[in-house]
C-alpha atoms as a PDB file:
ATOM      1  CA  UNK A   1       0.000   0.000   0.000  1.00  0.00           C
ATOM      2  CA  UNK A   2       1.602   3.280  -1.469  1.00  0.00           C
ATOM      3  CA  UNK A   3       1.355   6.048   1.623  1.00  0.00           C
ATOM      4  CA  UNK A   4       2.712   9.823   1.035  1.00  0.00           C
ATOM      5  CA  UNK A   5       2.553  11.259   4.729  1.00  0.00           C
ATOM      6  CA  UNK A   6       3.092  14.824   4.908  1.00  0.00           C
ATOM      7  CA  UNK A   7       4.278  16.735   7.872  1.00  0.00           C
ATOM      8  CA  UNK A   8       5.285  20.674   8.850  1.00  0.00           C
ATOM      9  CA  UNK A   9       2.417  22.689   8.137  1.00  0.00           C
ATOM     10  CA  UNK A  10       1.159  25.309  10.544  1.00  0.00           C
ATOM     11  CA  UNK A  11       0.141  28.959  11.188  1.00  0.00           C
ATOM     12  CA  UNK A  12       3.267  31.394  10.619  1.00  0.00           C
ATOM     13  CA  UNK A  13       3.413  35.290  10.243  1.00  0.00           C
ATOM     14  CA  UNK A  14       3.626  36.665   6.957  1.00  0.00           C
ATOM     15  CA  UNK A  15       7.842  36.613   6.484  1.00  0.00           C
ATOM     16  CA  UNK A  16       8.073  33.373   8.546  1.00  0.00           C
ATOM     17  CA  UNK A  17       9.033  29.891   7.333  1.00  0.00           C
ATOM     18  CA  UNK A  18       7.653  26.510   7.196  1.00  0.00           C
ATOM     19  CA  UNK A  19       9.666  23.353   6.204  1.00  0.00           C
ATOM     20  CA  UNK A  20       7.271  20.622   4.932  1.00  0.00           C
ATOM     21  CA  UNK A  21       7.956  17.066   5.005  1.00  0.00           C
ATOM     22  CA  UNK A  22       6.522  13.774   3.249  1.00  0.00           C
ATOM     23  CA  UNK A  23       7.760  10.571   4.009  1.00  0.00           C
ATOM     24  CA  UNK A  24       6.877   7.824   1.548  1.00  0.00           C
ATOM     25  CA  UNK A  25       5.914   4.361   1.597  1.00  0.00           C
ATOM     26  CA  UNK A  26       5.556   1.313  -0.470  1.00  0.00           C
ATOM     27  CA  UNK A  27       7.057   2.728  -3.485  1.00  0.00           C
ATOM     28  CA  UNK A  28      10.440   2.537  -5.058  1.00  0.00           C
ATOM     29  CA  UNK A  29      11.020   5.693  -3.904  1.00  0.00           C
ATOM     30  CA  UNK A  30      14.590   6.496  -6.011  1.00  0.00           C
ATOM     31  CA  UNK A  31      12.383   5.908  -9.482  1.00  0.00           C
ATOM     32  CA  UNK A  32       9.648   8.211  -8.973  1.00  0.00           C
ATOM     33  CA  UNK A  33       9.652  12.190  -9.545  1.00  0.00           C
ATOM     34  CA  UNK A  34       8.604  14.353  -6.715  1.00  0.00           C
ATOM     35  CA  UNK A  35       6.507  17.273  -5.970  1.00  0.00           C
ATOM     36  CA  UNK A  36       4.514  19.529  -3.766  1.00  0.00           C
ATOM     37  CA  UNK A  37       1.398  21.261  -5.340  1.00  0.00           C
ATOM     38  CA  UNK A  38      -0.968  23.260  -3.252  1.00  0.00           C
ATOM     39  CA  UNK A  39      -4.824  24.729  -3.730  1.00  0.00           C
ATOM     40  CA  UNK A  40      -6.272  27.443  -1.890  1.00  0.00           C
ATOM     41  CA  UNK A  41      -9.943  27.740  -1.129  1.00  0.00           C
ATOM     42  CA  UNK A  42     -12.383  28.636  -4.572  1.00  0.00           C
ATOM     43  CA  UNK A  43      -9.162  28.009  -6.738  1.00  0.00           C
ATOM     44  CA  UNK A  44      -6.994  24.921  -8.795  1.00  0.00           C
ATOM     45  CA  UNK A  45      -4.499  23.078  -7.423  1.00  0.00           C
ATOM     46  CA  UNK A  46      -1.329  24.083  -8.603  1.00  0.00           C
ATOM     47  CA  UNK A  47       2.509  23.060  -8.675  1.00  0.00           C
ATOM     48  CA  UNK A  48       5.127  24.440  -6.206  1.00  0.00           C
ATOM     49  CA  UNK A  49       8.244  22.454  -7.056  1.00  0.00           C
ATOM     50  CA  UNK A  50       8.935  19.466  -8.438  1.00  0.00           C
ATOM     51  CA  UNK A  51      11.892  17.293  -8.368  1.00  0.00           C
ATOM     52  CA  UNK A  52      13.290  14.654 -10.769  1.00  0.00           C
ATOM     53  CA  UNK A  53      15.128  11.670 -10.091  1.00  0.00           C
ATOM     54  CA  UNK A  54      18.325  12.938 -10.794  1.00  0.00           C
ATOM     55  CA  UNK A  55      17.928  15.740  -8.445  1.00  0.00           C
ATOM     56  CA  UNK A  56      16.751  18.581 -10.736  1.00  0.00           C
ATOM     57  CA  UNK A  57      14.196  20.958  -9.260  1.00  0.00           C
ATOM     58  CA  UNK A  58      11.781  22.719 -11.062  1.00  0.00           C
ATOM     59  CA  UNK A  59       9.268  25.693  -9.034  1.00  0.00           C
ATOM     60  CA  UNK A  60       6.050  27.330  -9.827  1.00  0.00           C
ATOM     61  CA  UNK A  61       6.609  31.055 -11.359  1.00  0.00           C
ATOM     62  CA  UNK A  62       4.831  32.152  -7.988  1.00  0.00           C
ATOM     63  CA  UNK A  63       7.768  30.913  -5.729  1.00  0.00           C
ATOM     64  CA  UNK A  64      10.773  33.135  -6.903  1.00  0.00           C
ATOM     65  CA  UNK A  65      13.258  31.774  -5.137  1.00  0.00           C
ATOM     66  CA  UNK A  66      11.959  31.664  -1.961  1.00  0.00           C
ATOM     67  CA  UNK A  67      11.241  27.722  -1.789  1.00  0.00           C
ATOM     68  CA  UNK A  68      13.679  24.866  -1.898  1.00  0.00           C
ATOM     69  CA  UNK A  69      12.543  21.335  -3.005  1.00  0.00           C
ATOM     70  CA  UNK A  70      15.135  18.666  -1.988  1.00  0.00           C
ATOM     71  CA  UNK A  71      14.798  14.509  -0.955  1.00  0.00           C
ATOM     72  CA  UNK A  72      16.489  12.446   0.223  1.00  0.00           C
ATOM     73  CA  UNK A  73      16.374   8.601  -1.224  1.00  0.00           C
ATOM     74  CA  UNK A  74      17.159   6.407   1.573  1.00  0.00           C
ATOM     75  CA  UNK A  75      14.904   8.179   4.203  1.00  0.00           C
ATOM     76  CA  UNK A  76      12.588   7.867   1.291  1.00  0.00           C
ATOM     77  CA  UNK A  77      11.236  11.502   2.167  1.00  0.00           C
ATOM     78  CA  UNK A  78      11.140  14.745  -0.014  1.00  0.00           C
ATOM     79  CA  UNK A  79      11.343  18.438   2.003  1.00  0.00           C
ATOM     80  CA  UNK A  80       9.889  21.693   0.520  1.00  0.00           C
ATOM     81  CA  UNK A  81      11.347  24.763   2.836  1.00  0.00           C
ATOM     82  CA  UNK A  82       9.671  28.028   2.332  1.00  0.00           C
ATOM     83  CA  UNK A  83      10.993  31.125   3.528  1.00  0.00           C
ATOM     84  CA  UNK A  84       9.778  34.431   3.187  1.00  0.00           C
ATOM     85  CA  UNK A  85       6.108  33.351   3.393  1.00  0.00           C
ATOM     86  CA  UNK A  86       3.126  35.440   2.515  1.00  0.00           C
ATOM     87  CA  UNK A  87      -0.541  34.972   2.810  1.00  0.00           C
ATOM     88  CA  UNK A  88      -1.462  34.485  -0.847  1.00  0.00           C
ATOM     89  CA  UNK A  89       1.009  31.428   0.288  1.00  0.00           C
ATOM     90  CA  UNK A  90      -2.306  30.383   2.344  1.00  0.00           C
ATOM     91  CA  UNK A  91      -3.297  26.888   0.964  1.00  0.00           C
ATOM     92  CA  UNK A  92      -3.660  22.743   1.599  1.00  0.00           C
ATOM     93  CA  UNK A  93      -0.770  21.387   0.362  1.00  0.00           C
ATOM     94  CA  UNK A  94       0.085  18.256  -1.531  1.00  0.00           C
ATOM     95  CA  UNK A  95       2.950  15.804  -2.143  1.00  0.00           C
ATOM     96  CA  UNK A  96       3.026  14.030  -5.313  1.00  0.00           C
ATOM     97  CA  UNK A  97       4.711  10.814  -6.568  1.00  0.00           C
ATOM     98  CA  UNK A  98       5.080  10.344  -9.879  1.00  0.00           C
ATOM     99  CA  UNK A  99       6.724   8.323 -12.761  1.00  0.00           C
ATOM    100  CA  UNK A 100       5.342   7.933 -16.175  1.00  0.00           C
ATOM    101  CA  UNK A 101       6.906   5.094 -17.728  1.00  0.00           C
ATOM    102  CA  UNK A 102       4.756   3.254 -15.161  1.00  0.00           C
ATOM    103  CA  UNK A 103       2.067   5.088 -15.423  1.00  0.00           C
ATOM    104  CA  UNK A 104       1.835   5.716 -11.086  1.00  0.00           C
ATOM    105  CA  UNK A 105       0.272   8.849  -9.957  1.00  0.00           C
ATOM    106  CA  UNK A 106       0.300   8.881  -5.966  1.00  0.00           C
ATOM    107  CA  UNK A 107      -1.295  11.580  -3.842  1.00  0.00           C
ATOM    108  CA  UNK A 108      -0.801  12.518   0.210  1.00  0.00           C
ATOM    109  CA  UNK A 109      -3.619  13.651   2.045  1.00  0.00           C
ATOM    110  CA  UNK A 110      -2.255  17.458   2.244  1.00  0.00           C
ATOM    111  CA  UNK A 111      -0.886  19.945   5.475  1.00  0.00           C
ATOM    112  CA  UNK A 112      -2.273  23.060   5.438  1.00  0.00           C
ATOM    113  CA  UNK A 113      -0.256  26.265   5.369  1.00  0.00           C
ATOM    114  CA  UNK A 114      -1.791  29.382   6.846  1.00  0.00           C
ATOM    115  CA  UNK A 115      -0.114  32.367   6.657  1.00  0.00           C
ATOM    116  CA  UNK A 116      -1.306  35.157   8.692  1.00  0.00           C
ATOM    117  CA  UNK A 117      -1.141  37.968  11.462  1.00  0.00           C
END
């Protein structure tokens, strides 16, 4: 049974940061891209970062440098650390599994991020 098990949201002050966790399970966990995507109340889910296999990290025109994707393959766990958060940041977010050649898709239940005074 595949579980994604996020960890690390919370309620910060706009400027603050959050480090988000999600520790995998019952997947080769080296094979598979990773990513966080989030989705705010009334709108679509969206990508924050992504990162390949190979270590390449790709971020959501939104972030501007401010977020870091990164995993680590034998704790089998992908990190997302956002710094200088704001409250359009506000959202559920998601970590995402993926690899296409075998056509796997998995999805974590979300951690919400407030941002907020």
């Amino acid at each position: 049974q595949v579980q994604l098990v996020e960890s690390g949201g919370g309620l910060v002050q706009p400027g603050g940061s959050l480090r988000l966790s999600c520790a995998a399970s019952g997947i080769l966990f080296r094979i598979f891209e990773m990513g966080w995507y989030r989705q705010a109340p009334g709108k679509e889910r969206e990508l924050v970062a992504r990162i390949v296999t190979g270590g390449m990290a790709t971020y959501g025109d939104f972030v501007k440098g401010r977020f870091t994707i990164s995993r680590d393959n034998p704790q089998n766990t992908v990190y997302l650390q956002m710094n200088s958060l704001k409250p359009e940041d506000t959202a559920v977010y998601y970590c995402n599994a993926a690899n296409s050649r075998l056509g796997r898709v998995h999805w974590g239940q979300g951690t919400q991020v407030t941002i907020s005074s």
